[in-house]
Protein backbone atom coordinates (compact mmCIF):
# COMPACT_ATOMS: atom_id res chain seq x y z
CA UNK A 1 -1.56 -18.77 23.60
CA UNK A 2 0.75 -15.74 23.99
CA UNK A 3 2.63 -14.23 21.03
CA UNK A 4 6.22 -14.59 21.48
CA UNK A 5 8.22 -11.51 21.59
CA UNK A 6 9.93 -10.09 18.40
CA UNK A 7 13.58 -8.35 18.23
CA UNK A 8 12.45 -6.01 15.29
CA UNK A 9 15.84 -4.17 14.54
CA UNK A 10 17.53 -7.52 14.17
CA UNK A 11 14.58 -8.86 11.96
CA UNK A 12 14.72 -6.07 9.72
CA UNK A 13 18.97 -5.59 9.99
CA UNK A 14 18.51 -9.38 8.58
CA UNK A 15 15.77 -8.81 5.99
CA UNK A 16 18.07 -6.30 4.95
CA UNK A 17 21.26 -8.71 4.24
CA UNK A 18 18.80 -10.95 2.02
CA UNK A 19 17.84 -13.47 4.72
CA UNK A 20 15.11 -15.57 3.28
CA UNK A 21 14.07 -16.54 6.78
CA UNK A 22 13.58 -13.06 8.51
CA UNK A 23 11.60 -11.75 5.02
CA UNK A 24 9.48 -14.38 5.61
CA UNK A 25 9.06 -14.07 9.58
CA UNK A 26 8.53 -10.41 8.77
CA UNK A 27 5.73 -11.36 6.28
CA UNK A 28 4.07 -13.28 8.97
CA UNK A 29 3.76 -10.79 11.37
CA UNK A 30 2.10 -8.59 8.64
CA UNK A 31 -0.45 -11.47 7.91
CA UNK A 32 -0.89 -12.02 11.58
CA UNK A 33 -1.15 -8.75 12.60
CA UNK A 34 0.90 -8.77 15.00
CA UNK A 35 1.34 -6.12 17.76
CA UNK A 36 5.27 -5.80 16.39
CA UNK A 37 3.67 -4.57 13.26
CA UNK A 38 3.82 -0.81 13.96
CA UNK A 39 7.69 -0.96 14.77
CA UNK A 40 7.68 -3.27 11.76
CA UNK A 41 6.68 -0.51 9.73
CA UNK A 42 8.46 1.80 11.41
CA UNK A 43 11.76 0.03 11.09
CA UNK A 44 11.19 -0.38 7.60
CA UNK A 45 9.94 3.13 6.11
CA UNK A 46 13.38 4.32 5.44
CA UNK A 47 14.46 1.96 2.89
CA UNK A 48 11.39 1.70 1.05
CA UNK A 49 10.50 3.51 -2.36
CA UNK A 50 13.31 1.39 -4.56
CA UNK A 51 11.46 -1.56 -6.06
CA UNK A 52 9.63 -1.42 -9.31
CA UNK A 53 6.04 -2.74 -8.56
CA UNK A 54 4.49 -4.94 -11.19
CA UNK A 55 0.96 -6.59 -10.72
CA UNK A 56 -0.25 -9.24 -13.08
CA UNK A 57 -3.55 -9.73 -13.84
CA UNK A 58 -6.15 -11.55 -15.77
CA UNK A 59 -9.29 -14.38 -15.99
CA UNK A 60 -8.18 -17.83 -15.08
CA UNK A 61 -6.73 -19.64 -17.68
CA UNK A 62 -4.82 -17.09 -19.01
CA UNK A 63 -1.18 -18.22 -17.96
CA UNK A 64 -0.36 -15.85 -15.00
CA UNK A 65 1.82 -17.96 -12.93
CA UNK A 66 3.47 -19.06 -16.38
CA UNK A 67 3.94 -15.65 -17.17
CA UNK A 68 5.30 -14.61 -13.93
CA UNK A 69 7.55 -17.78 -13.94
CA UNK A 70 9.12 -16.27 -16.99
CA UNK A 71 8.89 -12.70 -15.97
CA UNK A 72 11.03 -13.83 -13.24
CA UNK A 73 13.65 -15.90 -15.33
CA UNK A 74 14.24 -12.48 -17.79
CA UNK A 75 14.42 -10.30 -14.73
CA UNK A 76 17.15 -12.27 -12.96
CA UNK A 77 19.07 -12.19 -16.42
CA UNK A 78 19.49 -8.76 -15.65
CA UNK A 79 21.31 -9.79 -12.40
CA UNK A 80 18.01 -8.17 -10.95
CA UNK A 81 16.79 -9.21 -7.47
CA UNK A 82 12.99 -10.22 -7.17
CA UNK A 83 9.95 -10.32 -5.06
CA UNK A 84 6.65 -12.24 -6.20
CA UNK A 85 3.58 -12.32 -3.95
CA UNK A 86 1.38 -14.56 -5.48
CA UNK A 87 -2.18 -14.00 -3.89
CA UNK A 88 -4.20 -17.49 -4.13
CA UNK A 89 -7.68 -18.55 -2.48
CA UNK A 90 -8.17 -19.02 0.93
CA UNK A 91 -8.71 -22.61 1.97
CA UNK A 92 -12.41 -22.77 3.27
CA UNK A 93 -10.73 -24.71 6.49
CA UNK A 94 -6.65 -22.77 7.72
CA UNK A 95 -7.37 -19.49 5.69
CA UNK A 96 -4.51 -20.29 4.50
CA UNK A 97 -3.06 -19.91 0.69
CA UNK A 98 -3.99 -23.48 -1.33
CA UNK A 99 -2.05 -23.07 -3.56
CA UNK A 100 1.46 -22.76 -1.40
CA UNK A 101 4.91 -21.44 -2.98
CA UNK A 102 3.58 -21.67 -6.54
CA UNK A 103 4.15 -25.39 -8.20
CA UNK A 104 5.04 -23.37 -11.59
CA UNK A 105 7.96 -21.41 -10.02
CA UNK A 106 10.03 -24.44 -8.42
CA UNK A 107 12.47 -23.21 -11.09
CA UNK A 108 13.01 -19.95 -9.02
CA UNK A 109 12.71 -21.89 -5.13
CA UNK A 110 16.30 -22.41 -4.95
CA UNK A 111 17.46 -19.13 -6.18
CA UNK A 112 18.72 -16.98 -3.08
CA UNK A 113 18.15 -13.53 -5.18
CA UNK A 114 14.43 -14.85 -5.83
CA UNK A 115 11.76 -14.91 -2.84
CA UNK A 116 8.17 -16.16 -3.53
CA UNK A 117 5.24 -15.81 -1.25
CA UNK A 118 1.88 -17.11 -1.41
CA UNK A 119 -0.92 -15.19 0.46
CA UNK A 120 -4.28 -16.03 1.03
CA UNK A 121 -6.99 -13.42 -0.43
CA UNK A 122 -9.02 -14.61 2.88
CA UNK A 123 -12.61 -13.70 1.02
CA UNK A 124 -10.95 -10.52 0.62
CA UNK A 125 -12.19 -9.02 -3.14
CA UNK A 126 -10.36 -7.17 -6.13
CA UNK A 127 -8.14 -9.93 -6.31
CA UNK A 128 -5.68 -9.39 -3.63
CA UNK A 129 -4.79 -9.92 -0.01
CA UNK A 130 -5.51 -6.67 2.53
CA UNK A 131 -2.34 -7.39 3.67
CA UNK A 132 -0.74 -6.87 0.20
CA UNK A 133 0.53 -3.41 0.79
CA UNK A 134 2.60 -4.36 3.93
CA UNK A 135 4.32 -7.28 2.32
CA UNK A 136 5.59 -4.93 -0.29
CA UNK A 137 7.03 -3.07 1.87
CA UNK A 138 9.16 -5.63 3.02
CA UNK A 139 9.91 -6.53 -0.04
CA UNK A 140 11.13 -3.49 -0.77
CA UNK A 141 13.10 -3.38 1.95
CA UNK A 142 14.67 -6.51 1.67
CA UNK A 143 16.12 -4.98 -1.69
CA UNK A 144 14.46 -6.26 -4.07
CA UNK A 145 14.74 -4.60 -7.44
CA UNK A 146 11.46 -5.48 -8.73
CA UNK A 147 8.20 -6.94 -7.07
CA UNK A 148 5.83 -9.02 -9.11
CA UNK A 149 2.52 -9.18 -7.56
CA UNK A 150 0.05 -12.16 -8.94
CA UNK A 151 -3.97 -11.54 -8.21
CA UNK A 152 -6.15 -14.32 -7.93
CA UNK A 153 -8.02 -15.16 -10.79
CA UNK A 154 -11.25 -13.85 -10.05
CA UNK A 155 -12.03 -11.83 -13.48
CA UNK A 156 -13.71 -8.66 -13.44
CA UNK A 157 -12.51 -7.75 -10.02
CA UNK A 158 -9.45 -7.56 -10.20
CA UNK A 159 -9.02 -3.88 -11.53
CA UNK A 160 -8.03 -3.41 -7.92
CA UNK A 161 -4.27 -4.08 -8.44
CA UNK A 162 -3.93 -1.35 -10.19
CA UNK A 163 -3.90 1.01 -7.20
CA UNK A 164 -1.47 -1.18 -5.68
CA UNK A 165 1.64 -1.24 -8.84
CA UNK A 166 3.34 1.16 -10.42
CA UNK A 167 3.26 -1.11 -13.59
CA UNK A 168 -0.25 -3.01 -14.35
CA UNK A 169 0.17 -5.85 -17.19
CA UNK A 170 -2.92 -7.42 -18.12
CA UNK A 171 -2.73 -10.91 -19.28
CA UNK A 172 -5.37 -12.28 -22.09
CA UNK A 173 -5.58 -15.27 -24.11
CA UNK A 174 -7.62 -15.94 -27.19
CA UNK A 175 -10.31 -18.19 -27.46
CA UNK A 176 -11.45 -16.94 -24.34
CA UNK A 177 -13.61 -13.82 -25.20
CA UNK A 178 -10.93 -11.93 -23.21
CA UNK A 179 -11.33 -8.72 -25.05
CA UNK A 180 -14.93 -8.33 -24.65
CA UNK A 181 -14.32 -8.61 -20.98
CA UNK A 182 -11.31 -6.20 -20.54
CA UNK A 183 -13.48 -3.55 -21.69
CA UNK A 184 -16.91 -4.77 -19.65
CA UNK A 185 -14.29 -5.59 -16.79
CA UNK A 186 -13.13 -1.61 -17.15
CA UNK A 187 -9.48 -3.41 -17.57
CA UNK A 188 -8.71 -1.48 -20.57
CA UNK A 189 -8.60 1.35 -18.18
CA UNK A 190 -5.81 0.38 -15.83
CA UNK A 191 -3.69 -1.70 -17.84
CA UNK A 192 -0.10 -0.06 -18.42
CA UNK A 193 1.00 -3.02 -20.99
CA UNK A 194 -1.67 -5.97 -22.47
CA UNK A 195 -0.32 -9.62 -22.94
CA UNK A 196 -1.70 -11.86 -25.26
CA UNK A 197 -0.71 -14.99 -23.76
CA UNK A 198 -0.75 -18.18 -26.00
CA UNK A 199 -0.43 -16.79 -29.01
CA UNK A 200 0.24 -20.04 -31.06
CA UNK A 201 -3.31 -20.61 -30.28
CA UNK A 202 -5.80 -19.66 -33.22
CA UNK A 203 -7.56 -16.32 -32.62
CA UNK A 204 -4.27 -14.32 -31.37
CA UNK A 205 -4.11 -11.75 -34.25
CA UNK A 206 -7.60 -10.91 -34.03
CA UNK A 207 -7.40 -10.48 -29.96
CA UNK A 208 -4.69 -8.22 -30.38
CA UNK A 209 -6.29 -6.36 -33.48
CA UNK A 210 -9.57 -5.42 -30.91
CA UNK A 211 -6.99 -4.37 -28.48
CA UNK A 212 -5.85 -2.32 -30.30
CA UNK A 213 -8.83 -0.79 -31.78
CA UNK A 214 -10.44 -0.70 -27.77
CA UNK A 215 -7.50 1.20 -26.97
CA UNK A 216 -7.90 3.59 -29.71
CA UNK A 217 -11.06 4.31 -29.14
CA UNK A 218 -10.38 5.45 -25.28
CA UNK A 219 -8.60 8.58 -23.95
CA UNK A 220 -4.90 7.57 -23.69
CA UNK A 221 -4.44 8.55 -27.68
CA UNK A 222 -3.64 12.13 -27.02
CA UNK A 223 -0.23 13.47 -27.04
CA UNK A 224 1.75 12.60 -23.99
CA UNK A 225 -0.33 10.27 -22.74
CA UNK A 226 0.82 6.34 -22.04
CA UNK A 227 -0.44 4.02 -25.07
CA UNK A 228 -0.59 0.36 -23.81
CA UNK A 229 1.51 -1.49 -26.04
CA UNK A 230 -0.10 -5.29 -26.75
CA UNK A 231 2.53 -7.64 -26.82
CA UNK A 232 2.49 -11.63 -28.48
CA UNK A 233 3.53 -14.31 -25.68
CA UNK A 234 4.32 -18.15 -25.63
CA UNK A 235 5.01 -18.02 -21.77
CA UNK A 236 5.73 -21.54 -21.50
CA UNK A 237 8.23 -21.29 -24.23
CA UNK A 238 9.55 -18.23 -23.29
CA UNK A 239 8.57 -16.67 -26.54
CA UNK A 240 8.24 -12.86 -26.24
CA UNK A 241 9.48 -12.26 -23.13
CA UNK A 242 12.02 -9.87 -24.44
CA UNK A 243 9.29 -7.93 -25.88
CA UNK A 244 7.53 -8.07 -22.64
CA UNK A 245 11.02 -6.49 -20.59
CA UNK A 246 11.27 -3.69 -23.43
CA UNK A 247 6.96 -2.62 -22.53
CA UNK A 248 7.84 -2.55 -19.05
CA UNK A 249 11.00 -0.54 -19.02
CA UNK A 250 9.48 1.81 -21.81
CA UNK A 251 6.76 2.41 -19.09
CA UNK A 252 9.22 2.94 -16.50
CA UNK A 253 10.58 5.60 -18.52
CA UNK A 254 7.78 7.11 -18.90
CA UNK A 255 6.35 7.55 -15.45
CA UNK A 256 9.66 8.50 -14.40
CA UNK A 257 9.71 11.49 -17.49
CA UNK A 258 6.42 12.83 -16.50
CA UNK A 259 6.22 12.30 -12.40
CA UNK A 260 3.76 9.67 -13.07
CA UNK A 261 5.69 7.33 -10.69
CA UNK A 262 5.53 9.92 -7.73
CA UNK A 263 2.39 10.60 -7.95
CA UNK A 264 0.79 6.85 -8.28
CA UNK A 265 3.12 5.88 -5.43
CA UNK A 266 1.32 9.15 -3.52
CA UNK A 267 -2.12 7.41 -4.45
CA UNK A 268 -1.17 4.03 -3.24
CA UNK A 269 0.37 5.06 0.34
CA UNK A 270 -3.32 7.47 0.51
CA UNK A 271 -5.30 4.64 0.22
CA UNK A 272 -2.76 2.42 2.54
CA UNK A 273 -3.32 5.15 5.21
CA UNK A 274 -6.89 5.27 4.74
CA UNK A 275 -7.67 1.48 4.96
CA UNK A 276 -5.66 1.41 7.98
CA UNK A 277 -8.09 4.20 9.45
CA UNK A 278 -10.64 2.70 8.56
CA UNK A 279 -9.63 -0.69 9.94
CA UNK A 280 -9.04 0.80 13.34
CA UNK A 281 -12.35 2.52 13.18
CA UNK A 282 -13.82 -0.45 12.59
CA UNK A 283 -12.79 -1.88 15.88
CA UNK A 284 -13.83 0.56 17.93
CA UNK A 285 -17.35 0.42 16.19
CA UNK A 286 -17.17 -3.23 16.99
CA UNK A 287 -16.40 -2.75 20.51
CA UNK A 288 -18.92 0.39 20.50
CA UNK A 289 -21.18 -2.79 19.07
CA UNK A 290 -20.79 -4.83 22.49
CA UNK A 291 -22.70 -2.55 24.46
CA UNK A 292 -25.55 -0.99 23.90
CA UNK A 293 -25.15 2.16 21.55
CA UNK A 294 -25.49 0.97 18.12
CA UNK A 295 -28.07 -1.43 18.48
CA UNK A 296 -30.32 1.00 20.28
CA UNK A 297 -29.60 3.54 17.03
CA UNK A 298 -30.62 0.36 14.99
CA UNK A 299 -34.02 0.02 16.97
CA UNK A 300 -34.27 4.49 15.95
CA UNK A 301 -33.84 3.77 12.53
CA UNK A 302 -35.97 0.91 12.00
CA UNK A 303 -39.08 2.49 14.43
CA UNK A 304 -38.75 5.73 12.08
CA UNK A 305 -37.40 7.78 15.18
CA UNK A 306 -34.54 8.83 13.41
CA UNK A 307 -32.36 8.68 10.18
CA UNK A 308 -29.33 6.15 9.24
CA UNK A 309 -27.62 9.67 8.79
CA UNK A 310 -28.32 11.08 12.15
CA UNK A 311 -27.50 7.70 14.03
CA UNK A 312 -24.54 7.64 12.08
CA UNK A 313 -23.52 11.13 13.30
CA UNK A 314 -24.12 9.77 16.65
CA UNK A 315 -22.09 6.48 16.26
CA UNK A 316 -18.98 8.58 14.95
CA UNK A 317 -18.72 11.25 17.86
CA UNK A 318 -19.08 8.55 20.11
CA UNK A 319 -15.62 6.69 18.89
């Protein structure tokens, strides 16, 4: 079935003047990846670098779609426009998201200056989609002020969002033996600002007390250095979310003081680049694969002939 042809500069012109519809289309196209997607990209570049990128993580159970919910409602106080990709499972059968426009944020579905997308992680690991990057651009774009981006809940994996914000919060909840795995998880590491979710819940002072002490312990205590704050939240109440706001501006702040935010933006379009070259030299080792080449440096290696190194050397100058 051929693709039907795409009029980029209106898509984007339309994006641009808050059009739910052409955000969407545009987000499609990334998904798909369509053969539009360079001019996509291209059309795009020039009004990117405004939104604030926030990714939430944390084990399942922990109230991340709550938490975004409310995230959202205290950001749009602010008269702010948002983006939220929330990244759910693939179904096993449409690769699709399961999970759809997220059943906890119907509050949000009707507001014009709020735009929620579900994307399927499609087996892809660390908790988001590979197409992540992409749809925060057009995000971005579109104008929004701040993009929330929600990883599947797949625990220790999911340090990977961290490359991808400029603002990681970690969610926890007690009862959950959530601060023995931040620090086996190596979460205590990339977390900007710590949550302790359901904090009416018995336990809540003593996970935020080892927080604390974790964080102490590591090597963000010396002078100039970011200290994650560890904030109290009832999500579903709405309880701390002011708190919450006041972390993630103080951050903000802070990058912004000290070039942080340059250079972790710098990090994130490196590795954007680089899994895009590495993409497209995957497909031309999988059409180097249809013909005879690699397998016959696979028979080398296995008969002792030659070494994965060599054939490898081989495989490369032949792309």
């Amino acid at each position: 079935m051929a693709r039907r042809e795409v009029d980029v500069p209106a898509l984007v012109e339309q994006a641009r003047a808050g059009s739910p519809r052409a955000v969407a289309r545009l987000i499609t196209l990334v998904e798909n990846d369509h053969p539009a997607l360079r001019e996509v990209m291209a059309a795009l570049a020039p009004h990117t670098g405004h939104a604030h990128v926030i990714g939430l993580t944390g084990s399942p159970g922990v109230g991340k779609s709550t938490s975004t919910s409310m995230l959202v409602s205290g950001l749009r106080g602010r008269d702010l426009r948002v983006g939220v990709l929330a990244v759910d499972p693939s179904s096993p059968f449409s690769g699709g998201a399961l999970l759809g426009d997220r059943i906890r944020m119907t509050d949000h579905v009707l507001d014009p200056e709020v735009y929620i997308r579900s994307m399927a992680s499609r087996g892809h690991l660390g908790g988001l989609s590979w197409s992540t990057p992409q749809a925060l651009r057009v995000l971005d774009a579109a104008g929004c002020d701040v993009v929330l981006v929600e990883t599947v809940g797949v625990g220790q994996s999911e340090v990977e969002v961290a490359g991808l914000a400029d603002t990681t919060l970690v969610l926890l909840a007690p009862g959950m033996g959530d601060g023995v795995q931040a620090a086996k998880a190596g979460i205590l590491e990339i977390g900007d600002v710590f949550v302790v979710n359901k904090a009416d819940r018995e336990g809540a002072d003593n996970t935020v007390r080892e927080l604390r002490h974790m964080i102490s312990l590591g090597d963000r205590t010396e002078p100039g250095l970011w200290r994650p704050p560890v904030v109290k939240t009832i999500a579903d109440r709405g309880e701390g979310l002011d708190e919450v706001l006041e972390a993630l501006d103080k951050h903000r702040a802070w990058m912004e003081g000290n070039d942080e935010l340059h250079r972790r933006r710098v990090r994130r379009a490196t590795a954007e680049i680089e899994a895009i070259a590495l993409a497209q030299l995957r497909e031309r080792m999988g059409d180097l694969g249809h013909g005879d080449d690699l397998t016959s440096a696979a028979e080398e290696v296995v008969a002792g002939e030659t070494d994965p190194y060599a054939a490898a050397d081989r495989v490369v100058a032949a792309l």
